[in-house]
Protein backbone atom coordinates (compact mmCIF):
# COMPACT_ATOMS: atom_id res chain seq x y z
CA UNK A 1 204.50 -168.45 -9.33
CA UNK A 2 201.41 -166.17 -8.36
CA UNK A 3 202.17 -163.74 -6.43
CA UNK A 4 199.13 -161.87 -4.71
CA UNK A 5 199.07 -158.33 -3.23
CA UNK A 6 201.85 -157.23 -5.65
CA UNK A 7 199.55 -154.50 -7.86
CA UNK A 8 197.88 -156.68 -10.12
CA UNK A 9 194.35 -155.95 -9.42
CA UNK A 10 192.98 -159.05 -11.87
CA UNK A 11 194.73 -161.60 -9.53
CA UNK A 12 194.16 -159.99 -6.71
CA UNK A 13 190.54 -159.51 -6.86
CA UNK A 14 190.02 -162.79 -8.85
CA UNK A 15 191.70 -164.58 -5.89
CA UNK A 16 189.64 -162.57 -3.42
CA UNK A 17 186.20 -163.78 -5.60
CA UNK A 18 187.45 -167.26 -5.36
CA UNK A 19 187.75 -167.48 -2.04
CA UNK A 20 184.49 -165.91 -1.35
CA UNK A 21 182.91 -168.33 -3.75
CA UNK A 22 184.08 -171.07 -1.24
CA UNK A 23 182.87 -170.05 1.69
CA UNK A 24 179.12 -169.45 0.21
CA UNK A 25 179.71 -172.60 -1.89
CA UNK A 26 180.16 -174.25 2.08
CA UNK A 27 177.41 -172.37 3.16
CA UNK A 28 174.85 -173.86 -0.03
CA UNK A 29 175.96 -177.40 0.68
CA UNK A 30 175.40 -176.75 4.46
CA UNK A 31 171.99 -176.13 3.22
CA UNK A 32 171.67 -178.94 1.04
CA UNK A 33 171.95 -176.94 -2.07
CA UNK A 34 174.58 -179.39 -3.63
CA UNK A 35 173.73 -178.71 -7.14
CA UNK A 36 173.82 -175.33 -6.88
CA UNK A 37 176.74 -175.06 -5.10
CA UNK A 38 178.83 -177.42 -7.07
CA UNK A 39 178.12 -175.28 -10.30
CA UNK A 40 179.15 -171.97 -8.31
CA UNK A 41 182.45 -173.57 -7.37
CA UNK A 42 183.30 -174.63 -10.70
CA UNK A 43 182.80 -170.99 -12.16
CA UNK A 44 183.28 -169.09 -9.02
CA UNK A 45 186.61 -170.66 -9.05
CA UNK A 46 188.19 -170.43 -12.25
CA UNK A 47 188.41 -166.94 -13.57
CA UNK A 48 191.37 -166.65 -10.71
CA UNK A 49 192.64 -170.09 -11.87
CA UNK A 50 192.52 -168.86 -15.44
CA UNK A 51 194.36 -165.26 -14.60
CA UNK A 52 196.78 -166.65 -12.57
CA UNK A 53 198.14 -169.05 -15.69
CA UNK A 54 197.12 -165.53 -18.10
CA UNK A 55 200.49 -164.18 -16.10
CA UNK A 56 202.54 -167.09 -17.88
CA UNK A 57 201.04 -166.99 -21.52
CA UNK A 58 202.86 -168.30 -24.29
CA UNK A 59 201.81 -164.81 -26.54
CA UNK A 60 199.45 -162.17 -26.56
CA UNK A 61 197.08 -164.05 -27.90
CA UNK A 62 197.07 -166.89 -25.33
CA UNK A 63 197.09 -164.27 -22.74
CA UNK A 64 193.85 -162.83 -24.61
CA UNK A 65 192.30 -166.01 -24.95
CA UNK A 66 192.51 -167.10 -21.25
CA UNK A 67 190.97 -163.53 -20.05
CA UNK A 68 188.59 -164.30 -22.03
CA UNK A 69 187.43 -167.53 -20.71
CA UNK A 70 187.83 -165.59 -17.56
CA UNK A 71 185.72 -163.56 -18.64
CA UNK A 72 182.89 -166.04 -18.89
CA UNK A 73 183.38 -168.14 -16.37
CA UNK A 74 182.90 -164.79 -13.97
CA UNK A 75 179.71 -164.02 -15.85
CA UNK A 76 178.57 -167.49 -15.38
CA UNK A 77 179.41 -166.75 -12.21
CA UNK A 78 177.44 -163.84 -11.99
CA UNK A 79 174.22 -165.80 -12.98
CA UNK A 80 174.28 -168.18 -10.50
CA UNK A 81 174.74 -165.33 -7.94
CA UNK A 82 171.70 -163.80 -9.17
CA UNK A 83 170.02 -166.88 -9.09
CA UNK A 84 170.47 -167.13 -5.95
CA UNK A 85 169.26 -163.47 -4.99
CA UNK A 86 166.42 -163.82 -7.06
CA UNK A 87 165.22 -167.42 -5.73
CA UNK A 88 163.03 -167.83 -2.31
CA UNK A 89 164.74 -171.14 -1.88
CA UNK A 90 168.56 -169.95 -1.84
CA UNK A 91 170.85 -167.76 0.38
CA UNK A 92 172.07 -164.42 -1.11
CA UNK A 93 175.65 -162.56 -0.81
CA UNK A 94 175.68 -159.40 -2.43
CA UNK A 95 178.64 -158.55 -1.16
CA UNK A 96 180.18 -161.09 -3.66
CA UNK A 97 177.80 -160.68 -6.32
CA UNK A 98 179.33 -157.01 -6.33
CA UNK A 99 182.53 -158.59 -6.27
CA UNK A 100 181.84 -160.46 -9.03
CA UNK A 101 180.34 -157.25 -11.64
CA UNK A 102 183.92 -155.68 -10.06
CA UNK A 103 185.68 -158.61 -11.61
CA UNK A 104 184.00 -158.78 -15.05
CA UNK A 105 184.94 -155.25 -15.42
CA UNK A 106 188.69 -155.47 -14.63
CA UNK A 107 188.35 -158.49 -16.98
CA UNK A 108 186.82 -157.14 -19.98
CA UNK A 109 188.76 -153.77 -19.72
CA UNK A 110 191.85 -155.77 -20.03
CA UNK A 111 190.72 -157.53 -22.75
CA UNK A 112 189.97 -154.28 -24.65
CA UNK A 113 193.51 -152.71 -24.12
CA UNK A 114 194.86 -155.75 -24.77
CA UNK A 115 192.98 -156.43 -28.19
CA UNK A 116 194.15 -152.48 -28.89
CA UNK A 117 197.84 -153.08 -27.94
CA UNK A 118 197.96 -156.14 -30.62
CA UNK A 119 196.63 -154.45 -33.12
CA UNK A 120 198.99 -151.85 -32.84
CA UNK A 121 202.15 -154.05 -32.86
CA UNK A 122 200.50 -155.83 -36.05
């Protein structure tokens, strides 16, 4: 079990994205932006899926392998955030957009020290 608030920035603030994602995912379909919206959720969505099941990885590896597609879903992420900044015809949240670049640097700093850890060990 996930357990949130306990020190682990990566689930913590991955959680905190997700849920942000869902409220401005509400807010897009509000607006009709369906498409949009339904793409956010998907990627807004899983790089806290993906580290919460990281915290129960078979090896080192696995747990590498699932930051990693954390990793890109949260720049995917990150694109359709700017998208929507950048377009006259969506809303913008910066606010999670920040979130978001906070995120993909937890995430890809973890898989750095994590890479360096298993080489060491091999």
């Amino acid at each position: 079990m996930i357990e949130l608030g306990k020190g682990n920035v990566a689930v913590d603030k991955s959680f905190e994205l997700a849920l942000g994602i869902i409220d401005f995912t509400q807010l897009l379909t509000k607006q009709g932006k369906t498409v949009v919206a339904k793409q956010l959720l998907r990627s807004g969505t899983a790089p806290g899926a993906l580290v919460a099941e990281s915290q129960h990885a078979e090896s080192k590896a696995d747990f590498i392998h699932k930051m990693k597609i954390a990793l890109k879903e949260a720049n995917e992420t990150h694109y359709w955030l700017t998208l929507c900044e950048k377009s006259a015809h969506l809303p913008e949240d910066l606010k999670l957009k920040s979130l978001c670049e906070e995120v993909i640097k937890i995430l890809s700093k973890i898989i750095v020290s994590s890479k360096g850890q298993s080489d060491k060990v091999n």
